[in-house]
PDB file of N, CA and C in Angstrom:
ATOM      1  N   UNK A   1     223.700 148.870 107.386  1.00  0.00           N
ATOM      2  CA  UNK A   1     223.956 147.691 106.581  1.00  0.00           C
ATOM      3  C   UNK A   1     223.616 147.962 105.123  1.00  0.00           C
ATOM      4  N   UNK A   2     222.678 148.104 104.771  1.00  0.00           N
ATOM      5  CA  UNK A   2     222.086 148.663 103.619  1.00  0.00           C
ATOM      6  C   UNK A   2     222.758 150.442 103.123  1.00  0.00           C
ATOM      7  N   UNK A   3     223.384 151.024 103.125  1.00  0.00           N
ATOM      8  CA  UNK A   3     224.545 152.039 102.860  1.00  0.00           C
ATOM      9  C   UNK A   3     224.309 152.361 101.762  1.00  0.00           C
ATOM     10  N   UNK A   4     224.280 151.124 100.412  1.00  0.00           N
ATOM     11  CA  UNK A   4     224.348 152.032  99.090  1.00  0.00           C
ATOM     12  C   UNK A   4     223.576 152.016  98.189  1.00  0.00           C
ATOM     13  N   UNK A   5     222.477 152.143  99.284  1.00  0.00           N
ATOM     14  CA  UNK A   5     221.338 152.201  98.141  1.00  0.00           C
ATOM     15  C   UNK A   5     221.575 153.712  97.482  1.00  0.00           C
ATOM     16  N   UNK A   6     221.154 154.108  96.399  1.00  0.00           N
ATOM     17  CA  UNK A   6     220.558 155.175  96.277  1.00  0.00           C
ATOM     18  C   UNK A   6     219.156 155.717  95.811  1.00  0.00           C
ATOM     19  N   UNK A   7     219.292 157.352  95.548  1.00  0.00           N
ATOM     20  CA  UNK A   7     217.847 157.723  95.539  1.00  0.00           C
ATOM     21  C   UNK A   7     216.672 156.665  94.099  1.00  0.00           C
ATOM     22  N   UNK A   8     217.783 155.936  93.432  1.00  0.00           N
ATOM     23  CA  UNK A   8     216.367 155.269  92.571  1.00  0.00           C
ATOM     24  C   UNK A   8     216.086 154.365  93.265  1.00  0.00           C
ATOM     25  N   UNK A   9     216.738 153.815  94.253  1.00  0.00           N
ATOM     26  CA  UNK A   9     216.184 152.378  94.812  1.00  0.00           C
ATOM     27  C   UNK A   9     215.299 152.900  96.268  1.00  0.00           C
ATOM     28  N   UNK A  10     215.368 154.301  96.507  1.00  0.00           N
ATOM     29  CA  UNK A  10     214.342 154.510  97.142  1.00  0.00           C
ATOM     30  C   UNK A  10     213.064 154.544  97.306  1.00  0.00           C
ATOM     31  N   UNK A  11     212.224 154.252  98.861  1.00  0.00           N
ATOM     32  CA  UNK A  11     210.752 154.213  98.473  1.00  0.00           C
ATOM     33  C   UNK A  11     210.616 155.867  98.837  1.00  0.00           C
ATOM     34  N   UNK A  12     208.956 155.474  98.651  1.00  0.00           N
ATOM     35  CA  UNK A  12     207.717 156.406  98.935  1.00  0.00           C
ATOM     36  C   UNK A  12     207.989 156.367 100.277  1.00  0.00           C
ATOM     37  N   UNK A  13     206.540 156.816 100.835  1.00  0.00           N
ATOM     38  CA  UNK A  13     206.101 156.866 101.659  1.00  0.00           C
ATOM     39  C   UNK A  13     205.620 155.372 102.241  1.00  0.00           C
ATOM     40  N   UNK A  14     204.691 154.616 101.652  1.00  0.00           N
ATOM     41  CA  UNK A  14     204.245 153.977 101.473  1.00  0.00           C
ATOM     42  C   UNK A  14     205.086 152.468 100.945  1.00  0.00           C
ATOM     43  N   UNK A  15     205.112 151.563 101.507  1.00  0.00           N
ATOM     44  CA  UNK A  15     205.860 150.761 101.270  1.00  0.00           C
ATOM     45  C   UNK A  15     205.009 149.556 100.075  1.00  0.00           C
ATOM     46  N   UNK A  16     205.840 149.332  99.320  1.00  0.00           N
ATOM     47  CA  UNK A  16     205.240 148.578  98.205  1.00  0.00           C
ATOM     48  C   UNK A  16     204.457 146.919  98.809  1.00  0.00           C
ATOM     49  N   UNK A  17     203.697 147.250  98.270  1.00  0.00           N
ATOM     50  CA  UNK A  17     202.729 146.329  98.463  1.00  0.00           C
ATOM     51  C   UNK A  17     202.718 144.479  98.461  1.00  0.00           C
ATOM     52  N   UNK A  18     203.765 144.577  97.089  1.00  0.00           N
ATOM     53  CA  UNK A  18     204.390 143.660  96.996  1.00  0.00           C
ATOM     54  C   UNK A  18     204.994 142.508  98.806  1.00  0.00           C
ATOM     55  N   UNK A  19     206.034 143.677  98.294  1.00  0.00           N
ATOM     56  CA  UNK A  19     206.868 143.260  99.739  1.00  0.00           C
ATOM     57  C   UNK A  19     206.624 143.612 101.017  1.00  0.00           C
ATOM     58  N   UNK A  20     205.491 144.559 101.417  1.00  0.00           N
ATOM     59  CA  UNK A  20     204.766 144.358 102.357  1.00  0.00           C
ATOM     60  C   UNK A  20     203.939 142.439 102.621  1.00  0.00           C
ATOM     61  N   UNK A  21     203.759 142.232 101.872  1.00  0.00           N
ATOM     62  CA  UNK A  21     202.345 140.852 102.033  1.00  0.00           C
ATOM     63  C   UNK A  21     203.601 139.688 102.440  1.00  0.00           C
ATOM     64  N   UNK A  22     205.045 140.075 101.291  1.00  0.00           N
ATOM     65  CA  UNK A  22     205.857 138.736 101.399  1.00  0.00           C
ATOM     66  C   UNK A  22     207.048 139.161 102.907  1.00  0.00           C
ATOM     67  N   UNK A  23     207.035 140.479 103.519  1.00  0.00           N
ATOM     68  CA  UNK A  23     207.722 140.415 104.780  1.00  0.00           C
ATOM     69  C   UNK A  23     206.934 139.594 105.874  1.00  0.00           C
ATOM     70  N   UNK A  24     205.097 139.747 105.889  1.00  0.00           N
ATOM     71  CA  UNK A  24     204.261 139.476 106.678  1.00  0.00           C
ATOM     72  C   UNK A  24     204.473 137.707 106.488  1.00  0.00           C
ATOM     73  N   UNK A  25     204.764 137.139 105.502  1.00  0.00           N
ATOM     74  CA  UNK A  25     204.451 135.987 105.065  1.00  0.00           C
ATOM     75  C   UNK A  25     205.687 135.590 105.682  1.00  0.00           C
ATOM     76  N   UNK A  26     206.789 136.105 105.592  1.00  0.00           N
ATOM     77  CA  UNK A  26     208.459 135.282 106.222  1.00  0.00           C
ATOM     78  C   UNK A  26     207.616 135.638 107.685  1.00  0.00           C
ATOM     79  N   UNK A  27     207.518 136.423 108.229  1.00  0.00           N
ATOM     80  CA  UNK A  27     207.168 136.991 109.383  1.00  0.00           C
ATOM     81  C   UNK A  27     206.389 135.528 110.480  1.00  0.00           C
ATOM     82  N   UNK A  28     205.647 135.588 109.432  1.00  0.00           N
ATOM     83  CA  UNK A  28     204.798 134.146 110.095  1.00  0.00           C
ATOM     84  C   UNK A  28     204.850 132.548 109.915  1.00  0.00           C
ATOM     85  N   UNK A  29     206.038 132.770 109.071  1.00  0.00           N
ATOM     86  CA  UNK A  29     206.875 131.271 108.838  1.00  0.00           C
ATOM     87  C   UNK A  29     207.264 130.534 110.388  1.00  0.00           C
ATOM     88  N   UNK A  30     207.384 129.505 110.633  1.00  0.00           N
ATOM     89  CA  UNK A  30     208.228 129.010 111.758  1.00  0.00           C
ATOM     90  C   UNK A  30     209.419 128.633 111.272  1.00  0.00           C
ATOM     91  N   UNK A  31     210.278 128.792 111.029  1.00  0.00           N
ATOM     92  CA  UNK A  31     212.022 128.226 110.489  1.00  0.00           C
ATOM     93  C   UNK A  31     212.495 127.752 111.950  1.00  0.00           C
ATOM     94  N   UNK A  32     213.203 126.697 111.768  1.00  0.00           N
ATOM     95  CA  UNK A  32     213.859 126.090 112.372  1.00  0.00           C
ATOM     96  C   UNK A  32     215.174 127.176 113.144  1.00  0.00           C
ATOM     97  N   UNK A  33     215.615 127.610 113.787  1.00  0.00           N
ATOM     98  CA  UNK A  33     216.432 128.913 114.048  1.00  0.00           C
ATOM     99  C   UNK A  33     217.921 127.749 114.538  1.00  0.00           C
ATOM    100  N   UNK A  34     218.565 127.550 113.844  1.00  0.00           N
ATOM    101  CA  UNK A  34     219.439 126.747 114.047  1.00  0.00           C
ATOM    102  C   UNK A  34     220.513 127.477 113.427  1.00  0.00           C
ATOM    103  N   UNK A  35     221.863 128.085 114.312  1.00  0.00           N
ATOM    104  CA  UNK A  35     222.861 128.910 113.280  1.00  0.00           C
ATOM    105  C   UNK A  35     223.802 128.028 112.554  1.00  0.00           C
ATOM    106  N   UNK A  36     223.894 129.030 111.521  1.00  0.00           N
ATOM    107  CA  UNK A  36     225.163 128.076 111.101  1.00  0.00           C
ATOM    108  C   UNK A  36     226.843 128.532 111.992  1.00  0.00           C
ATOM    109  N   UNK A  37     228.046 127.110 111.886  1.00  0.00           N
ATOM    110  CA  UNK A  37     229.070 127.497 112.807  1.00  0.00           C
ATOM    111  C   UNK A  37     229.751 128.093 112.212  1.00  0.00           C
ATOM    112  N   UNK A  38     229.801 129.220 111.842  1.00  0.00           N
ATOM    113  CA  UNK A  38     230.926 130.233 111.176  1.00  0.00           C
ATOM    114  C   UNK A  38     231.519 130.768 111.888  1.00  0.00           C
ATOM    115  N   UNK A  39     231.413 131.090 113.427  1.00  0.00           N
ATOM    116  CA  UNK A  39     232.429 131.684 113.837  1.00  0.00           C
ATOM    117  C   UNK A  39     231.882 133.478 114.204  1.00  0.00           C
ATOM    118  N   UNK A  40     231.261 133.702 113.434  1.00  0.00           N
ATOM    119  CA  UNK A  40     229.981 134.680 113.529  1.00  0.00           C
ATOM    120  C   UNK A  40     228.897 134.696 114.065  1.00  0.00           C
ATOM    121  N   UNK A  41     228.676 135.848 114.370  1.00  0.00           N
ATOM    122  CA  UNK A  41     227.271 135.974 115.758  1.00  0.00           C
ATOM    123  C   UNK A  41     225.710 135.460 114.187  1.00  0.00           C
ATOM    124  N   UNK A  42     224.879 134.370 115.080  1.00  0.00           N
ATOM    125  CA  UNK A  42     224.160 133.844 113.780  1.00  0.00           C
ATOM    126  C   UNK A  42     223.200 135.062 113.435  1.00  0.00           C
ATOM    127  N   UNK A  43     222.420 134.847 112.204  1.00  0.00           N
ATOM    128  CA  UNK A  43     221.489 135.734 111.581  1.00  0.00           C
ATOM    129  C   UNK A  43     220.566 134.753 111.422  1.00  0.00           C
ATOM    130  N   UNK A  44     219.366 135.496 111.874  1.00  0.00           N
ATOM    131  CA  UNK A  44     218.388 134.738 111.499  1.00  0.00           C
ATOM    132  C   UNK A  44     218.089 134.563 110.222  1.00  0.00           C
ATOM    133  N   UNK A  45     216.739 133.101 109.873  1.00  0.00           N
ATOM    134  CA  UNK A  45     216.698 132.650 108.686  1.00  0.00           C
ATOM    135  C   UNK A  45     215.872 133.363 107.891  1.00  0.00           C
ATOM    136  N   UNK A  46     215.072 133.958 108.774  1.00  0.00           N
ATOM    137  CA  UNK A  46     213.801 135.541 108.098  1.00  0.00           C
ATOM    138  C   UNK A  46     214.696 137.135 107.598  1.00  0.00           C
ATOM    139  N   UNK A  47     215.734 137.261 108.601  1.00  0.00           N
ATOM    140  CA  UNK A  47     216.603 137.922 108.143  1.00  0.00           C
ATOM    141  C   UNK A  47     217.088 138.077 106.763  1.00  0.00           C
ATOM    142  N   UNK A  48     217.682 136.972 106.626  1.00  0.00           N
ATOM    143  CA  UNK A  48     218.505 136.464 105.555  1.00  0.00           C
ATOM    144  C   UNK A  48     217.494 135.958 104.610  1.00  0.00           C
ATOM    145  N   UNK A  49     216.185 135.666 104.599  1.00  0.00           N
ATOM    146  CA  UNK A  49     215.418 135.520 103.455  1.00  0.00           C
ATOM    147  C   UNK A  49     214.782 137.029 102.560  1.00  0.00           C
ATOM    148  N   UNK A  50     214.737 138.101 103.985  1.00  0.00           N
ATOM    149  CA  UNK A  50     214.204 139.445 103.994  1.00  0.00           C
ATOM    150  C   UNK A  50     215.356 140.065 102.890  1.00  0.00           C
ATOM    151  N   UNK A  51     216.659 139.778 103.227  1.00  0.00           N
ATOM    152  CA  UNK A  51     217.828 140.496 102.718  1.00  0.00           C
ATOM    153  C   UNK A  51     217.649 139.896 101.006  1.00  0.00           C
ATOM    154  N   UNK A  52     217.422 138.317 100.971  1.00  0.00           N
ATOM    155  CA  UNK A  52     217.464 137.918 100.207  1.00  0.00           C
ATOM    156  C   UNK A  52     216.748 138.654  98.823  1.00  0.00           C
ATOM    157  N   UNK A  53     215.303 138.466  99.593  1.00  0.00           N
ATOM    158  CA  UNK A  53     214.234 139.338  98.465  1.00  0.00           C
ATOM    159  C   UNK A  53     214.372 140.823  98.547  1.00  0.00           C
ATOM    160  N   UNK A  54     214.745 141.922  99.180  1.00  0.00           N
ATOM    161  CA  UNK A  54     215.386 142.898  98.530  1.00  0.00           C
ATOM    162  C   UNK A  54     216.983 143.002  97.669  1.00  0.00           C
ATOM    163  N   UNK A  55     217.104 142.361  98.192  1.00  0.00           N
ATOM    164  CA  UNK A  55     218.516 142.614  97.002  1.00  0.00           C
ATOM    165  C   UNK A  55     217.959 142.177  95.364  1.00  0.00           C
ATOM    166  N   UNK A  56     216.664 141.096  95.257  1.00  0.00           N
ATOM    167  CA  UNK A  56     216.189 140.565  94.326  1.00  0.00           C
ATOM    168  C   UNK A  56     215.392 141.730  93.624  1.00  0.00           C
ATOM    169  N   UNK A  57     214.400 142.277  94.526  1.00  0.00           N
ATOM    170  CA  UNK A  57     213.596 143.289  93.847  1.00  0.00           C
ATOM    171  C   UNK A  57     213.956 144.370  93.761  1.00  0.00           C
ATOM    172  N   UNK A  58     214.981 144.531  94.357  1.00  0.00           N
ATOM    173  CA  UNK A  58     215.751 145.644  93.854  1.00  0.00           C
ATOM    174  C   UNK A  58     216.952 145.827  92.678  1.00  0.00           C
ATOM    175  N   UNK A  59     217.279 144.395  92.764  1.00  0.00           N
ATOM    176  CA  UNK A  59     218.507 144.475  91.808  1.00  0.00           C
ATOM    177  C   UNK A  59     219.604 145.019  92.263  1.00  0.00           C
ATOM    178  N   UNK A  60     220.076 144.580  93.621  1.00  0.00           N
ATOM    179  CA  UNK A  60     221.198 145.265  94.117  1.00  0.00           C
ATOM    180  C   UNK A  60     222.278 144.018  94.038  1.00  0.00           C
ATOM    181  N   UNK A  61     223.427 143.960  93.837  1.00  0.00           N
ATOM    182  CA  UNK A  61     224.611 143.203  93.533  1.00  0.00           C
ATOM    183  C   UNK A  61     225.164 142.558  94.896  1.00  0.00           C
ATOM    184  N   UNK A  62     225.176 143.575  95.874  1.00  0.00           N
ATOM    185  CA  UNK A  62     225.895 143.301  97.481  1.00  0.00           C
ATOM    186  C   UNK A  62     225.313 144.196  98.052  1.00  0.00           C
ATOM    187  N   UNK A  63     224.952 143.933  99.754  1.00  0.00           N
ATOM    188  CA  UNK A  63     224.705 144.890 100.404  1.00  0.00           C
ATOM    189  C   UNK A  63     225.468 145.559 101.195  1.00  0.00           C
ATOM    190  N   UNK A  64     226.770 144.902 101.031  1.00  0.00           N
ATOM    191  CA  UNK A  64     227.953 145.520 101.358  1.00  0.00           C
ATOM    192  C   UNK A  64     228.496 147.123 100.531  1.00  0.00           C
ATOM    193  N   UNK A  65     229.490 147.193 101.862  1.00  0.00           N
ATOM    194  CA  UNK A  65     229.733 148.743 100.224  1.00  0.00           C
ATOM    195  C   UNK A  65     229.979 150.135 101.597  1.00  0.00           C
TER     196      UNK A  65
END
């Protein structure tokens, strides 16, 4: 899914700290898991918040590609 990243948007070893604390934090959210009817198999709402904040801290445009 993630395909075009490249080597600057790569990590370490070590995953940034940052977004370590805020995956743990969606992680332990309760969201309501209700899909939307698109016609498509649903994605969850941690998913799609997870996707959300890397494309943000990364500065990626689409994760398509």
């Amino acid at each position: 899914m993630i395909s075009n990243l490249n080597s600057e948007h790569a990590w370490s070893y070590e995953i940034d700290l940052i977004l370590e604390a805020l995956f743990r934090y969606i992680d332990s959210l309760s969201l309501p898991e209700t899909p939307y009817v698109t016609g498509r198999p649903p994605v969850s709402k941690k998913s799609l918040l997870k996707c959300f904040f890397l494309k943000t801290y990364f500065s990626i445009d689409s994760l398509r590609k």
